[in-house]
C-alpha atoms as a PDB file:
ATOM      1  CA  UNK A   1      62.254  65.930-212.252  1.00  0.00           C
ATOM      2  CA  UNK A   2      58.917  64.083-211.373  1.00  0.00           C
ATOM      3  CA  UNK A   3      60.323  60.804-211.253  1.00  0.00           C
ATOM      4  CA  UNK A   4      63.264  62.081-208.969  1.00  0.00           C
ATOM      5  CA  UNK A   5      60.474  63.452-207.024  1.00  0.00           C
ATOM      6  CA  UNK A   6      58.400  60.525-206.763  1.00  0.00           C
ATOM      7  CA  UNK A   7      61.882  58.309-206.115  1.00  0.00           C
ATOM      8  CA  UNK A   8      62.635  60.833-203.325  1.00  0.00           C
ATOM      9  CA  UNK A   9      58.904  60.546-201.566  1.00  0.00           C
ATOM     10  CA  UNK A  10      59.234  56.718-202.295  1.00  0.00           C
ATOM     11  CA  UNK A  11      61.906  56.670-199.936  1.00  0.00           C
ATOM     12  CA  UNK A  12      60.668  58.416-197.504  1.00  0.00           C
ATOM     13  CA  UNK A  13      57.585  57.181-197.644  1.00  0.00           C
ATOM     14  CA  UNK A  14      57.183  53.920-198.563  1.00  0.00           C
ATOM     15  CA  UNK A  15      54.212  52.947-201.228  1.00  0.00           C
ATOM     16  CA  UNK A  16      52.640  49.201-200.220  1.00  0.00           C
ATOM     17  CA  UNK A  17      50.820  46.813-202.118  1.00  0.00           C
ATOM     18  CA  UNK A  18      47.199  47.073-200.754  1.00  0.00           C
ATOM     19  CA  UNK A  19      47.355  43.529-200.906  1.00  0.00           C
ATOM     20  CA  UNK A  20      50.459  41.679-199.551  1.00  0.00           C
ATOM     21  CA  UNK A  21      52.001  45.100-197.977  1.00  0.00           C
ATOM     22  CA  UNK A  22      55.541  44.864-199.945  1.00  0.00           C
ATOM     23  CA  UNK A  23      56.898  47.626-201.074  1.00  0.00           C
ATOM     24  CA  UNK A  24      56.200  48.970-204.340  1.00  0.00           C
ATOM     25  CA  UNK A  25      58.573  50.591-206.816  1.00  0.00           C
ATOM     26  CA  UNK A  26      58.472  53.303-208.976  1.00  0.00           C
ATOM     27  CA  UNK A  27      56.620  51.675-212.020  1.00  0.00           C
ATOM     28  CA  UNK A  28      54.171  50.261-209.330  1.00  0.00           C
ATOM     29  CA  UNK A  29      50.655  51.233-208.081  1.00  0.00           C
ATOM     30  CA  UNK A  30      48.324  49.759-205.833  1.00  0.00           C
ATOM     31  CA  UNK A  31      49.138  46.338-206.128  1.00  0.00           C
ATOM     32  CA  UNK A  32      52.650  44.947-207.012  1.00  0.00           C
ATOM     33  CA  UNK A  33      53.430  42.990-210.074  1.00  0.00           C
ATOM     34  CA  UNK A  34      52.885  40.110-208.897  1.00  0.00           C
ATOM     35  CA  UNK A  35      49.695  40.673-206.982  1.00  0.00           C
ATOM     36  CA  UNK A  36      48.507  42.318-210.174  1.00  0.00           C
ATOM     37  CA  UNK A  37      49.225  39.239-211.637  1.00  0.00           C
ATOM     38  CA  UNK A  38      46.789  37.557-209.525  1.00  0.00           C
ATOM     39  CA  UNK A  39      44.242  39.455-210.369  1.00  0.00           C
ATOM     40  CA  UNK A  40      41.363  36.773-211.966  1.00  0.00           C
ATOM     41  CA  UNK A  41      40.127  38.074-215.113  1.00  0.00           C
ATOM     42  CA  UNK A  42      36.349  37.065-216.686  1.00  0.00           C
ATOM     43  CA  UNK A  43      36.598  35.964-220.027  1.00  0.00           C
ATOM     44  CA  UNK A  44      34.030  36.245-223.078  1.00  0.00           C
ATOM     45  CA  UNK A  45      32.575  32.811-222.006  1.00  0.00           C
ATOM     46  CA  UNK A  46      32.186  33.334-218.355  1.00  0.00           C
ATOM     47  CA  UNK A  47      30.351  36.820-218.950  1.00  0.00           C
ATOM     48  CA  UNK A  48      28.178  34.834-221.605  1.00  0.00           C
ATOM     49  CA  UNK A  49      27.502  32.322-218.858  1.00  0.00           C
ATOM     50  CA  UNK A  50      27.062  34.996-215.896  1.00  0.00           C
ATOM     51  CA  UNK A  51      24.331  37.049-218.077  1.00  0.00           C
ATOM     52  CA  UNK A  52      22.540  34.561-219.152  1.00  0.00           C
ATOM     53  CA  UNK A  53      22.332  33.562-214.733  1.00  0.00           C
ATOM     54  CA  UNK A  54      21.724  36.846-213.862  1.00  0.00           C
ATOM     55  CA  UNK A  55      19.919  38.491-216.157  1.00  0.00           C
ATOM     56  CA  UNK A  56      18.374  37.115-219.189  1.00  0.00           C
ATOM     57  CA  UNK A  57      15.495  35.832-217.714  1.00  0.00           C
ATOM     58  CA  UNK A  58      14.157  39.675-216.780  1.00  0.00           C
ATOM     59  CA  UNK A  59      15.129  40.913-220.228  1.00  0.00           C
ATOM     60  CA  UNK A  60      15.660  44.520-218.611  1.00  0.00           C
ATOM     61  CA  UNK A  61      19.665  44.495-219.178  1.00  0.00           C
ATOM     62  CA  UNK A  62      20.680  44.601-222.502  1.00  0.00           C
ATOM     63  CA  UNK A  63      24.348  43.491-221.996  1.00  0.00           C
ATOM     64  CA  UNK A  64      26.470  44.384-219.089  1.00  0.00           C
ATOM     65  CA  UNK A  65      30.377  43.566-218.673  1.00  0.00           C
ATOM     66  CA  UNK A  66      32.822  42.803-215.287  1.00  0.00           C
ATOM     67  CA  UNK A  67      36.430  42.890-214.914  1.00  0.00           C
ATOM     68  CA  UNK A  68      37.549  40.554-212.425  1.00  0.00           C
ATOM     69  CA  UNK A  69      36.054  37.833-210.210  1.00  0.00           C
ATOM     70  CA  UNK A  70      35.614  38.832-206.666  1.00  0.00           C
ATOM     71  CA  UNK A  71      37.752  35.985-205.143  1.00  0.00           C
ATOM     72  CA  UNK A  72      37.943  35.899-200.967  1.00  0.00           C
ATOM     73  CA  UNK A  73      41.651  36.907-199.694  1.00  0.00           C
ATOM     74  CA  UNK A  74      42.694  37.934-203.071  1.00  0.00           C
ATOM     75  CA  UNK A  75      43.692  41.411-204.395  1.00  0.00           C
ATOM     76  CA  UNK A  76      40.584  42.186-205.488  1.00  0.00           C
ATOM     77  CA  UNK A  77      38.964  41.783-202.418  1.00  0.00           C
ATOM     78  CA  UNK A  78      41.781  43.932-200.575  1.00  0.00           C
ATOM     79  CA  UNK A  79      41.074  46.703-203.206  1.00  0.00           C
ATOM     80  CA  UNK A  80      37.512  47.045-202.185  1.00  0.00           C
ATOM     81  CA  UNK A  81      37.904  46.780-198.843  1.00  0.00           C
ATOM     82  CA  UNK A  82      40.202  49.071-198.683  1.00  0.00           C
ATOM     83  CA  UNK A  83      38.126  51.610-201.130  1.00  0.00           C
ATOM     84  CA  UNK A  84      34.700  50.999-199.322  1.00  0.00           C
ATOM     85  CA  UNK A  85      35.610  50.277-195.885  1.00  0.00           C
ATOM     86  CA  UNK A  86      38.677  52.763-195.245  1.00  0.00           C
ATOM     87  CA  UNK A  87      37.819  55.421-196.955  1.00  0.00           C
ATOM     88  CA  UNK A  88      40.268  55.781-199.359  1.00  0.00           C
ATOM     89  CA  UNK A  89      38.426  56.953-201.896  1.00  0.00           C
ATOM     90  CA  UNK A  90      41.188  57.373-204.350  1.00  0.00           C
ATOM     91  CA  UNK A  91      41.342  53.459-205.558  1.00  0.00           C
ATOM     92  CA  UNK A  92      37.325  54.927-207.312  1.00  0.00           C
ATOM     93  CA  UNK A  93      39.970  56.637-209.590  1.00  0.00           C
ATOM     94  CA  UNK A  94      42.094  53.321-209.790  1.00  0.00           C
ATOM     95  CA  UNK A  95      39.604  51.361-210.682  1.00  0.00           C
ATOM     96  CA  UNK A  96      37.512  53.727-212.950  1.00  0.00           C
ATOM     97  CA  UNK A  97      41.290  54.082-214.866  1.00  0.00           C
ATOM     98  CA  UNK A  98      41.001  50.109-214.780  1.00  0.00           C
ATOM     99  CA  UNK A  99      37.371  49.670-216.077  1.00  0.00           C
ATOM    100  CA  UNK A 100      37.739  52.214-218.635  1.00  0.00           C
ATOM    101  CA  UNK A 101      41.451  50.917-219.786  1.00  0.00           C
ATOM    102  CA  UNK A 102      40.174  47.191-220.345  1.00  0.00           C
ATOM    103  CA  UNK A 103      36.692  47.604-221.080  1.00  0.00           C
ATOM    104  CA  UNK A 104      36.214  51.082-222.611  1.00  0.00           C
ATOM    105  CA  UNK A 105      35.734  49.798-226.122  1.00  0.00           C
ATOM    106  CA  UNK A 106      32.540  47.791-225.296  1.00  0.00           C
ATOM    107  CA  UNK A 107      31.183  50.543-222.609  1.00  0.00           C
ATOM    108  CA  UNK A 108      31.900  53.060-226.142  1.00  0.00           C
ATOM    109  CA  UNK A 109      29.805  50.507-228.413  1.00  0.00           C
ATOM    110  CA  UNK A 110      26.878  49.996-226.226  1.00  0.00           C
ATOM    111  CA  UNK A 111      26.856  54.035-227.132  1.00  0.00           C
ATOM    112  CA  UNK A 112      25.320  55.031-223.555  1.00  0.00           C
ATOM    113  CA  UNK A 113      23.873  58.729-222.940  1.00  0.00           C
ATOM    114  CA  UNK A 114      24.299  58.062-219.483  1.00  0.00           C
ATOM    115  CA  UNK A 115      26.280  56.776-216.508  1.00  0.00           C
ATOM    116  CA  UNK A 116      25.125  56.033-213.783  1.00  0.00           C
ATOM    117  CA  UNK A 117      26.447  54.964-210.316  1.00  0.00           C
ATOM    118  CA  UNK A 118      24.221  52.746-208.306  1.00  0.00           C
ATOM    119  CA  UNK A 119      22.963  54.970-205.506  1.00  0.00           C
ATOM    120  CA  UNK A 120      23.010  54.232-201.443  1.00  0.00           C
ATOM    121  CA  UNK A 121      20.221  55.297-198.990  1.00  0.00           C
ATOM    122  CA  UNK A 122      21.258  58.619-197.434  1.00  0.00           C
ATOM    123  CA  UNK A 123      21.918  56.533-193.775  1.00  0.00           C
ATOM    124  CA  UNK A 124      23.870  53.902-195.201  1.00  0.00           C
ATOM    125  CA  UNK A 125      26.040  56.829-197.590  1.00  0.00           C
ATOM    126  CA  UNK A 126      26.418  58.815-193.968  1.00  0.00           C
ATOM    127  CA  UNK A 127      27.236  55.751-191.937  1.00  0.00           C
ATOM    128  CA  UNK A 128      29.909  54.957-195.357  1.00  0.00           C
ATOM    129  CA  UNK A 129      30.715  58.493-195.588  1.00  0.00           C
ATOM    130  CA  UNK A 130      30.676  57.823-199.769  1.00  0.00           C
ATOM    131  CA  UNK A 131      29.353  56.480-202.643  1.00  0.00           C
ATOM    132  CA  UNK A 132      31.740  54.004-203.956  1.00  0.00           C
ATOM    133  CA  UNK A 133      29.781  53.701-207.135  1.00  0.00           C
ATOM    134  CA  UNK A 134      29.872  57.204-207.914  1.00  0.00           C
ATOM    135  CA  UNK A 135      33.732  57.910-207.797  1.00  0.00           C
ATOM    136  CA  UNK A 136      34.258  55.118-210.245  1.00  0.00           C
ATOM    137  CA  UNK A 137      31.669  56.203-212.373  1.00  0.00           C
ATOM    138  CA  UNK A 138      33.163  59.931-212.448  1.00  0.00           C
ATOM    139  CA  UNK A 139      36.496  58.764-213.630  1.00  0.00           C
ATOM    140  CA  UNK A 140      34.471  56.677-216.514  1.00  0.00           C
ATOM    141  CA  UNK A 141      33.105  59.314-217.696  1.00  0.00           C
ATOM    142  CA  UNK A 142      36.292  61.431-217.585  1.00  0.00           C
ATOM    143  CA  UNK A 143      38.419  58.600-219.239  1.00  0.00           C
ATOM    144  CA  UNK A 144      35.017  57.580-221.782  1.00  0.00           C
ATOM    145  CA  UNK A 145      33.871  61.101-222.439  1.00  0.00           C
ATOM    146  CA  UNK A 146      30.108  60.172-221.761  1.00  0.00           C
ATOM    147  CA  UNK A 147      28.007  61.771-219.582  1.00  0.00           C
ATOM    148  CA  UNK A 148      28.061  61.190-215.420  1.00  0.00           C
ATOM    149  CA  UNK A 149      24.679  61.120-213.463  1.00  0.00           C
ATOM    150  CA  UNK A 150      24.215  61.059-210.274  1.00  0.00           C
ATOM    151  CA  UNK A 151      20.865  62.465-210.086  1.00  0.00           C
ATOM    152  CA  UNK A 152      18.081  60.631-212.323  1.00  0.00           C
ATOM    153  CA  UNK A 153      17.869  57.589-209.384  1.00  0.00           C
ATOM    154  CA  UNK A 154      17.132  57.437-205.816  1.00  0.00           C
ATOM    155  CA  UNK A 155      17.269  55.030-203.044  1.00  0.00           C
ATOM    156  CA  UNK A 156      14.384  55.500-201.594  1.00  0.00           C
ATOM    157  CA  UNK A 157      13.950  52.975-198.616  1.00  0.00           C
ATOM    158  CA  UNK A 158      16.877  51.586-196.743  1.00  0.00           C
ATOM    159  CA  UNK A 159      18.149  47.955-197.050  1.00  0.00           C
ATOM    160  CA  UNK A 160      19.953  45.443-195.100  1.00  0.00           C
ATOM    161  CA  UNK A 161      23.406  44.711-196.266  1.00  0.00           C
ATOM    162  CA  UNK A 162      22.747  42.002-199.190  1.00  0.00           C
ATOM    163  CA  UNK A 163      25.823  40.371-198.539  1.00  0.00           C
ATOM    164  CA  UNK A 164      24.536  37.718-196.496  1.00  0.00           C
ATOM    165  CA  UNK A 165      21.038  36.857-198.510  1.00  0.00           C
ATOM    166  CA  UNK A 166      20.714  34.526-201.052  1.00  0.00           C
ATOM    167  CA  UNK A 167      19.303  35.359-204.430  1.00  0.00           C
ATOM    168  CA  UNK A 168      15.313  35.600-203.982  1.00  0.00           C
ATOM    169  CA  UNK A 169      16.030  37.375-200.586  1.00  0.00           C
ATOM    170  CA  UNK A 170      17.905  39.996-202.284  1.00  0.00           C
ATOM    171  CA  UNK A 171      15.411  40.350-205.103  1.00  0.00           C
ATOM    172  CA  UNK A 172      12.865  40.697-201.968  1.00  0.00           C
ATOM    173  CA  UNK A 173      15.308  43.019-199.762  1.00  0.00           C
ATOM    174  CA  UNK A 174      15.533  45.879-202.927  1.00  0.00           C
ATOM    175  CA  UNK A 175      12.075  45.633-204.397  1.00  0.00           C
ATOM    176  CA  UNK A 176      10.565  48.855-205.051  1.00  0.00           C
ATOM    177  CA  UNK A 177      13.930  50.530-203.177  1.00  0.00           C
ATOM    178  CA  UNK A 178      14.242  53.180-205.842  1.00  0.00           C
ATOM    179  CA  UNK A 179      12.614  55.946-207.360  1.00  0.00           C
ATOM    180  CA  UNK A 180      13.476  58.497-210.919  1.00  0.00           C
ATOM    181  CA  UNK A 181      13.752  61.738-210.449  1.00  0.00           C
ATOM    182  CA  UNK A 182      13.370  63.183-213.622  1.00  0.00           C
ATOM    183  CA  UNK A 183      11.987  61.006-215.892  1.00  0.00           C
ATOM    184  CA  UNK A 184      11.562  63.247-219.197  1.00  0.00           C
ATOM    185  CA  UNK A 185      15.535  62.851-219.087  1.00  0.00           C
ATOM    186  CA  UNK A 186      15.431  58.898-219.064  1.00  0.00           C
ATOM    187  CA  UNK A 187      12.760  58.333-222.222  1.00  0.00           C
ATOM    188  CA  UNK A 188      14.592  57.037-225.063  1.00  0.00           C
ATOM    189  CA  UNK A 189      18.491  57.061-223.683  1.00  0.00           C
ATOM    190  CA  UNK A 190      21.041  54.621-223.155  1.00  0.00           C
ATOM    191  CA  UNK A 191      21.934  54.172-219.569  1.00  0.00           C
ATOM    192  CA  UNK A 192      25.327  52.659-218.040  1.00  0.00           C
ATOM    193  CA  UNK A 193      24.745  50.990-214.523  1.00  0.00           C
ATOM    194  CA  UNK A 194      27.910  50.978-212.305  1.00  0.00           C
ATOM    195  CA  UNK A 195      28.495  49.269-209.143  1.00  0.00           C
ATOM    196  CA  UNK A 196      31.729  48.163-207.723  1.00  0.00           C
ATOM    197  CA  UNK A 197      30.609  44.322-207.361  1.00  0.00           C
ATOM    198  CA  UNK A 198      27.960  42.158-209.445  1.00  0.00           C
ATOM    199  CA  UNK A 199      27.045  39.193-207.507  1.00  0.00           C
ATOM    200  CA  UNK A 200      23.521  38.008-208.292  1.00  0.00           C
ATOM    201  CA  UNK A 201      22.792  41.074-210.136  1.00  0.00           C
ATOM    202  CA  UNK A 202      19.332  41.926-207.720  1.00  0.00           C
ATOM    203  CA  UNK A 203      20.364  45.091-207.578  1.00  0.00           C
ATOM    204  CA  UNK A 204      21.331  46.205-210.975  1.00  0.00           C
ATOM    205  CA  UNK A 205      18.191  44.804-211.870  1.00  0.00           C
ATOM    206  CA  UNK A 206      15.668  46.595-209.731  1.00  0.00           C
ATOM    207  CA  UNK A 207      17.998  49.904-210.868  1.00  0.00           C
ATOM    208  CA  UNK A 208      16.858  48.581-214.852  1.00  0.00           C
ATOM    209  CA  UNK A 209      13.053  48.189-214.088  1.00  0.00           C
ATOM    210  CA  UNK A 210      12.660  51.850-212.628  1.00  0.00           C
ATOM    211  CA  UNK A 211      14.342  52.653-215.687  1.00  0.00           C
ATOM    212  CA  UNK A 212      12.366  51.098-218.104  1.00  0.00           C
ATOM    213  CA  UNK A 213       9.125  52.340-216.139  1.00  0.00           C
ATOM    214  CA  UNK A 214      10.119  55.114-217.752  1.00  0.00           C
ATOM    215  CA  UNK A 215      11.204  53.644-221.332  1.00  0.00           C
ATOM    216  CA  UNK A 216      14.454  53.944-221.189  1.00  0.00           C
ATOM    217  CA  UNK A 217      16.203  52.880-224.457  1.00  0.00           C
ATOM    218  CA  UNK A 218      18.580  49.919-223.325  1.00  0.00           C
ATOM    219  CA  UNK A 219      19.919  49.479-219.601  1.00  0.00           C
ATOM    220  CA  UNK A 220      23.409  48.357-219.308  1.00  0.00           C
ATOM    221  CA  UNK A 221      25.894  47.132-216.145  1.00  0.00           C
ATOM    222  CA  UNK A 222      29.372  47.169-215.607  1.00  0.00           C
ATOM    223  CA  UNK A 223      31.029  46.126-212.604  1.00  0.00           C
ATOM    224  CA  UNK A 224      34.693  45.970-211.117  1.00  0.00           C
ATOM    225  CA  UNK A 225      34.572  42.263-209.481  1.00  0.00           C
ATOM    226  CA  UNK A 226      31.749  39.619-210.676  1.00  0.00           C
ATOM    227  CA  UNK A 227      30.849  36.825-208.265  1.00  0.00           C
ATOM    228  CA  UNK A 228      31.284  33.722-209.725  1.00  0.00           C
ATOM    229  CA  UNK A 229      28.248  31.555-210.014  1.00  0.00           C
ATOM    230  CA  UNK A 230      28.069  28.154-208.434  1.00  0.00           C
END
């Protein structure tokens, strides 16, 4: 009966790849096969590589893990447009159920207390209208059965949009930009990071040493898209 439902609303109403706007069938969602396809996985080596760029040299993350490369004009790009720019904040399930499908066994041995979406100023969230972090990090911890929270960090002074800055400028645009809010809960735990791109890892980072202000266990990040390092 569902699938005669779902045929029925199919053709009525027409399901389209998010990415090249065909139309999808009724094993199809989000993306067609072949855009799917497309999609550029990271590999064992090129997370090896990426850490070692991003982050070993602050020794605050422990280990973190990405998905797919953030490639311009590519699926992955038209997913989180889409998700961040349009509102439509159902691909945070989509790509939690992604995450959580392909990466759940390493998220499960890092054995974190916590996730933890990486939180916007309040202006930038209203201007947004959402989180994009936090949606995907609710269906992780639906999927992963570990703890979601969205309370232990705050944004506390508002940033420019990093997407322009190079790497010291974005260490210097979210320096001292967060704050804990309850940190007898942090002392000692395991925390999962999640944001819905990783590209010099600034961020993350400056999430980790609030953290660890507060000794925190071992800080960990996981990210949808990863931009690849030149």
């Amino acid at each position: 009966m569902k699938k005669f439902v779902n045929n029925l609303l199919d053709f009525f109403l027409p399901r389209i790849c998010i990415h090249c706007k065909s139309k999808l069938n009724n094993k199809e969602n989000i993306l067609c096969s072949d855009c799917f396809e497309d999609l550029l996985r990271v590999d064992e080596k090129e997370l090896a590589n990426a850490y070692n760029h991003k982050f070993s040299s602050d020794k605050i993350i422990s280990d973190f893990t990405s998905l797919y490369f953030f490639e311009v004009e590519k699926p992955v790009q038209a997913i989180l447009h889409e998700y961040k720019y349009h509102q439509k904040i159902g691909l945070g399930k989509y790509i939690g159920d992604l995450i959580a499908s392909h990466l759940g066994k390493t998220l499960k041995k890092w054995q974190v207390d916590y996730i933890v979406p990486i939180p916007l100023h309040f202006l930038k969230k209203a201007n947004r209208g959402f989180n994009q972090s936090l949606y995907i990090s609710k269906e992780l911890s639906k999927n992963l059965l570990i703890p979601f929270e969205n309370k232990l960090i705050k944004r506390m002074r508002f940033t420019e949009t990093q997407t322009k800055l190079g790497f010291t400028d974005r260490q210097l645009n979210v320096k001292n930009a967060f704050n804990i809010n309850h940190p007898e809960r942090v002392f000692g735990k395991n925390i999962l990071l999640v944001d819905d791109v990783i590209t010099t890892g600034a961020t993350i980072s400056e999430c980790a040493r609030e953290f660890k202000k507060y000794n925190a266990k071992n800080i960990y990040a996981v990210s949808f898209a990863m931009v690849k390092d030149k």
